[in-house]
Protein backbone atom coordinates (compact mmCIF):
# COMPACT_ATOMS: atom_id res chain seq x y z
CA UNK A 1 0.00 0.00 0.00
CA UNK A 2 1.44 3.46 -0.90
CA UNK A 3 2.04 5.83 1.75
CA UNK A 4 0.33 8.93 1.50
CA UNK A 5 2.65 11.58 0.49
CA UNK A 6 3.29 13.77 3.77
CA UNK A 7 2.73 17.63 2.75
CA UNK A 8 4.92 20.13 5.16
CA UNK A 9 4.34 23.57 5.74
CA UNK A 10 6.39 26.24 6.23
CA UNK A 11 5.80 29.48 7.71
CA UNK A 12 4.44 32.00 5.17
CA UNK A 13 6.51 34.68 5.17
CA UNK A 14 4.68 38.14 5.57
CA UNK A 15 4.93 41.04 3.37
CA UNK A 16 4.39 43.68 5.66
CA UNK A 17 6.71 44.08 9.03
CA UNK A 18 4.99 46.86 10.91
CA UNK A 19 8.33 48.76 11.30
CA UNK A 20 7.90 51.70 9.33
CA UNK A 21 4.23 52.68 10.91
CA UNK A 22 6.14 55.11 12.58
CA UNK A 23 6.85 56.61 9.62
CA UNK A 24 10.54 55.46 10.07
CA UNK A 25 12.57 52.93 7.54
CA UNK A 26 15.75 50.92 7.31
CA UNK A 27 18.79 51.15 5.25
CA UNK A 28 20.94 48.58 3.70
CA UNK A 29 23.45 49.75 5.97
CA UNK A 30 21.11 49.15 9.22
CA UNK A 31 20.23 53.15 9.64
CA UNK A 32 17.02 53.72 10.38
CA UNK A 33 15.85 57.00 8.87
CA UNK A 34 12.28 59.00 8.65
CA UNK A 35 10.55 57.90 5.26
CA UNK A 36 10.43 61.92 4.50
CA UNK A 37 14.42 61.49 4.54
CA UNK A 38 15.94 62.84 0.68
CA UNK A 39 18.09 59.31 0.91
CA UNK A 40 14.42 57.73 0.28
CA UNK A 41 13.32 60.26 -2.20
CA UNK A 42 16.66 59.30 -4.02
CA UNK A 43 15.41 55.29 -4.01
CA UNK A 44 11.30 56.40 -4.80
CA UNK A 45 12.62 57.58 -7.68
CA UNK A 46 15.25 55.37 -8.98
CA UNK A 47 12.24 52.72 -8.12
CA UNK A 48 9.94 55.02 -10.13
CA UNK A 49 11.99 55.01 -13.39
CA UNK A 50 12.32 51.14 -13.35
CA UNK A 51 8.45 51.25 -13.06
CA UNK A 52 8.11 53.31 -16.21
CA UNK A 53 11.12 51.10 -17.67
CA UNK A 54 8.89 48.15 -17.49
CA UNK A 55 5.79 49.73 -18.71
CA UNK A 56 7.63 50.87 -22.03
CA UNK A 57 8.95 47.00 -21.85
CA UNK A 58 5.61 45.52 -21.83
CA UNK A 59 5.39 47.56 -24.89
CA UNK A 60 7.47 46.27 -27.00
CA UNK A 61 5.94 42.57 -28.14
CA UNK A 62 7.06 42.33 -31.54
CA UNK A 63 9.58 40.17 -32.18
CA UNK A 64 11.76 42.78 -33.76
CA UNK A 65 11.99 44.36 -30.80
CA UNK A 66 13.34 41.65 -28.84
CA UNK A 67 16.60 43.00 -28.36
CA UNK A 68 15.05 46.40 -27.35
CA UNK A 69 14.11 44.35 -24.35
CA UNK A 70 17.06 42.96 -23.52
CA UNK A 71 18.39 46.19 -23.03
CA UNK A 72 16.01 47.58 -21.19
CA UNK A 73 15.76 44.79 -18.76
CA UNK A 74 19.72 44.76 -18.46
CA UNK A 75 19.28 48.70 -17.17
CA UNK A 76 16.22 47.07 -15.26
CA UNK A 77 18.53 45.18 -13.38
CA UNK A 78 21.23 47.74 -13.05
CA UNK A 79 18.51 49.94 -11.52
CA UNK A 80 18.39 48.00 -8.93
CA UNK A 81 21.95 47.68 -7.87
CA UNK A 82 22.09 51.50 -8.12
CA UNK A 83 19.39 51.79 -5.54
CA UNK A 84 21.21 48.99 -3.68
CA UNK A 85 24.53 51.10 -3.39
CA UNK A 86 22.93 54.61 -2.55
CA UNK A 87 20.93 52.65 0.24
CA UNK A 88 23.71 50.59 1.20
CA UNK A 89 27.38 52.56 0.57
CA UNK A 90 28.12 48.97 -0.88
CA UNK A 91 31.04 50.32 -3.51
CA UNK A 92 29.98 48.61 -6.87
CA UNK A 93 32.39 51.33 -8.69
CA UNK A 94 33.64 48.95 -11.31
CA UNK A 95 30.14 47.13 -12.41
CA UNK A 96 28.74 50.84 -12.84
CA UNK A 97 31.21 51.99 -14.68
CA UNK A 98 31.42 49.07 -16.80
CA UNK A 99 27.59 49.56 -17.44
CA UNK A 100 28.28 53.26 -18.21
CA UNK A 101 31.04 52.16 -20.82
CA UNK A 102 27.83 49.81 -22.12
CA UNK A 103 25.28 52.79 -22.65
CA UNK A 104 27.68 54.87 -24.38
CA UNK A 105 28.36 52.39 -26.97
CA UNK A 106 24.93 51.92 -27.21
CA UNK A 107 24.17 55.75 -27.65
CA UNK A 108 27.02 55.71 -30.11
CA UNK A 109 25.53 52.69 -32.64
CA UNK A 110 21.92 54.57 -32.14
CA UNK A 111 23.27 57.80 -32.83
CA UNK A 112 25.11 56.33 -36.64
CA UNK A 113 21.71 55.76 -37.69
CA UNK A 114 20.46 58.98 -37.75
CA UNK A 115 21.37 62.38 -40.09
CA UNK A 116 24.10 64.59 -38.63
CA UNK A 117 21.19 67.33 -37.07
CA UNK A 118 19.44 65.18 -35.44
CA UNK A 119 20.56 65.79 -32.18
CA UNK A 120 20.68 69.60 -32.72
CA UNK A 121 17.06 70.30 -33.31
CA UNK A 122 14.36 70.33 -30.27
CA UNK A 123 11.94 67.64 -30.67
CA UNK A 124 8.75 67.35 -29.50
CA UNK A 125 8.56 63.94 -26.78
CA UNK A 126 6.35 61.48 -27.63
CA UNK A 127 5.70 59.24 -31.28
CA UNK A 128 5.01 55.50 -31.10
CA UNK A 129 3.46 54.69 -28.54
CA UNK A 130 6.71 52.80 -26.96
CA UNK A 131 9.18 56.26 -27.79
CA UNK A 132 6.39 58.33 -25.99
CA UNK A 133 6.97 55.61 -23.26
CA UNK A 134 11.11 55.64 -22.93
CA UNK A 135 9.89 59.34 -23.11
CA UNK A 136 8.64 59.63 -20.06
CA UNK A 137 11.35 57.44 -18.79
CA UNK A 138 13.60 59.73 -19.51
CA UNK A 139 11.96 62.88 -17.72
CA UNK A 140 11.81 60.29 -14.97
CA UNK A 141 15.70 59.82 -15.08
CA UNK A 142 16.68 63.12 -15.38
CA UNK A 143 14.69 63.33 -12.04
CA UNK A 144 16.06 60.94 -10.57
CA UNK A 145 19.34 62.73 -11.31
CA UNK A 146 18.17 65.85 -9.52
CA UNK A 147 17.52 64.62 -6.47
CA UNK A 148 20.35 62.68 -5.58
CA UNK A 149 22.50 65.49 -6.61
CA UNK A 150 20.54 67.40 -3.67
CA UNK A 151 21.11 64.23 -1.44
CA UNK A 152 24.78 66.01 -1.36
CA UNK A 153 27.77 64.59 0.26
CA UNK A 154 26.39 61.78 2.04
CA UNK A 155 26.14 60.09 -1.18
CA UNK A 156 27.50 61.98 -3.87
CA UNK A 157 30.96 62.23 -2.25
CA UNK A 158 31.33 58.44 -1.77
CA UNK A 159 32.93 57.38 -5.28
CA UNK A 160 30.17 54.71 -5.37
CA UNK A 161 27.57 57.09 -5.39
CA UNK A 162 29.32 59.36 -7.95
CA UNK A 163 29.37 56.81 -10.41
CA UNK A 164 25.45 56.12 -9.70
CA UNK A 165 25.44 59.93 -10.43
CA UNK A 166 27.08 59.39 -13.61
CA UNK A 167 25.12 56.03 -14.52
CA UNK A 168 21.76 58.01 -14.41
CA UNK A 169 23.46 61.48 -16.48
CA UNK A 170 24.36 58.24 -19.44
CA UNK A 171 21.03 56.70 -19.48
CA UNK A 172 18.88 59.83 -19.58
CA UNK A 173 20.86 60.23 -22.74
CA UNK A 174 20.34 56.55 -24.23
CA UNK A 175 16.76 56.91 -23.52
CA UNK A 176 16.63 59.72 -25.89
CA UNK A 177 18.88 58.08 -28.43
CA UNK A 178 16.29 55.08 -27.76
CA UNK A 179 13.07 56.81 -28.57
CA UNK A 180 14.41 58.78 -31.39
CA UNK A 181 15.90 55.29 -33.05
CA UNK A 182 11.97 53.62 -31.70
CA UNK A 183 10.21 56.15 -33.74
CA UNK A 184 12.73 56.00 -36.73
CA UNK A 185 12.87 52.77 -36.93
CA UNK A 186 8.37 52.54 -37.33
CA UNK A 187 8.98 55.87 -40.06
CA UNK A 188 7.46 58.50 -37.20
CA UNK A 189 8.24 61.89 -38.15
CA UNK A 190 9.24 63.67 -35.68
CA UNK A 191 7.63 66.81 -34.65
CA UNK A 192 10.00 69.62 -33.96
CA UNK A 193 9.81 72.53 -31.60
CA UNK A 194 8.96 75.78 -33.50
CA UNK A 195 8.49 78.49 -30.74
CA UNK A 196 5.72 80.21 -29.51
CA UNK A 197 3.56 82.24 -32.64
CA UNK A 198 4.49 79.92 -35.25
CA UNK A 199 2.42 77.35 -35.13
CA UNK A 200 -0.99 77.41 -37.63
């Protein structure tokens, strides 16, 4: 006669904690800081941008653009260590700089496709759907940017943290490269800023 097969459980682990009712939270590095603290406005935002990331990823289904999401899932991931050094001081110079290396010869291939003015004229955001996307990922970047510039010397004065500075300056400008080489790629003309009276 077969034994019945014995099922064991184990203790579900709990998504919330209860610690940060207070309106306190915890650091890599075991600090425990108010939630209103710049450090987490710094890491809302970084988390922000790999929202929007994955929305424009969702986005792109064709099979042409399968290697458009293997890059953006690679600065996915690369998100995420950033927000793991400014929350943690861990030093991950080399891997971010590497990564920075990446995006430039990225921005470089993108940037061959294109006529020589390209990147001189103002264009309008948006396109394709998916360029309007990595759009708005790149307003969110540039944001990101901002704010842990203002996080100061806590961060930015650890060479870690400079490099996360530098990381974020490089991919606001691949996202634009991206979006420009999205809606070139689907024949979008872009739109370009005129000024203010000259439009009909």
């Amino acid at each position: 006669m077969t034994k019945p097969i014995q099922v064991v459980k184990t203790k579900m682990i709990k998504l919330y904690t209860k610690s940060g009712d207070k309106g306190e939270s915890g650091l890599g590095r075991g600090e425990r800081l108010l939630k209103s603290d710049l450090v987490f406005e710094v890491l809302g935002t970084i988390d922000e941008l790999n929202t929007f990331i994955g929305l424009a990823v969702s986005e792109a289904t064709n099979t042409k653009q399968e290697k458009l999401r293997r890059e953006l899932q690679r600065v996915q991931n690369m998100l995420l260590n950033c927000g793991a050094v400014v929350g943690s001081g861990k030093d991950t110079t080399v891997e971010i700089e590497r990564e920075v290396a990446w995006l430039e010869k990225k921005i470089d291939k993108y940037q061959a496709g294109f006529g020589d003015d390209w990147y001189k004229r103002f264009l309008l955001p948006g396109g394709t759907e998916l360029a309007a996307r990595i759009d708005v990922c790149r307003a969110v970047c540039r944001r990101a940017e901002r704010v842990l510039v203002r996080l100061g010397t806590r961060a930015i004065e650890q060479s870690s943290n400079r490099a996360v500075g530098r990381y974020l300056n490089r991919l606001s400008d691949y996202l634009f490269a991206l979006r420009c080489y999205v809606n070139w790629v689907e024949g979008y003309r872009e739109e370009e800023f005129v000024g203010s009276g000259q439009t009909e």
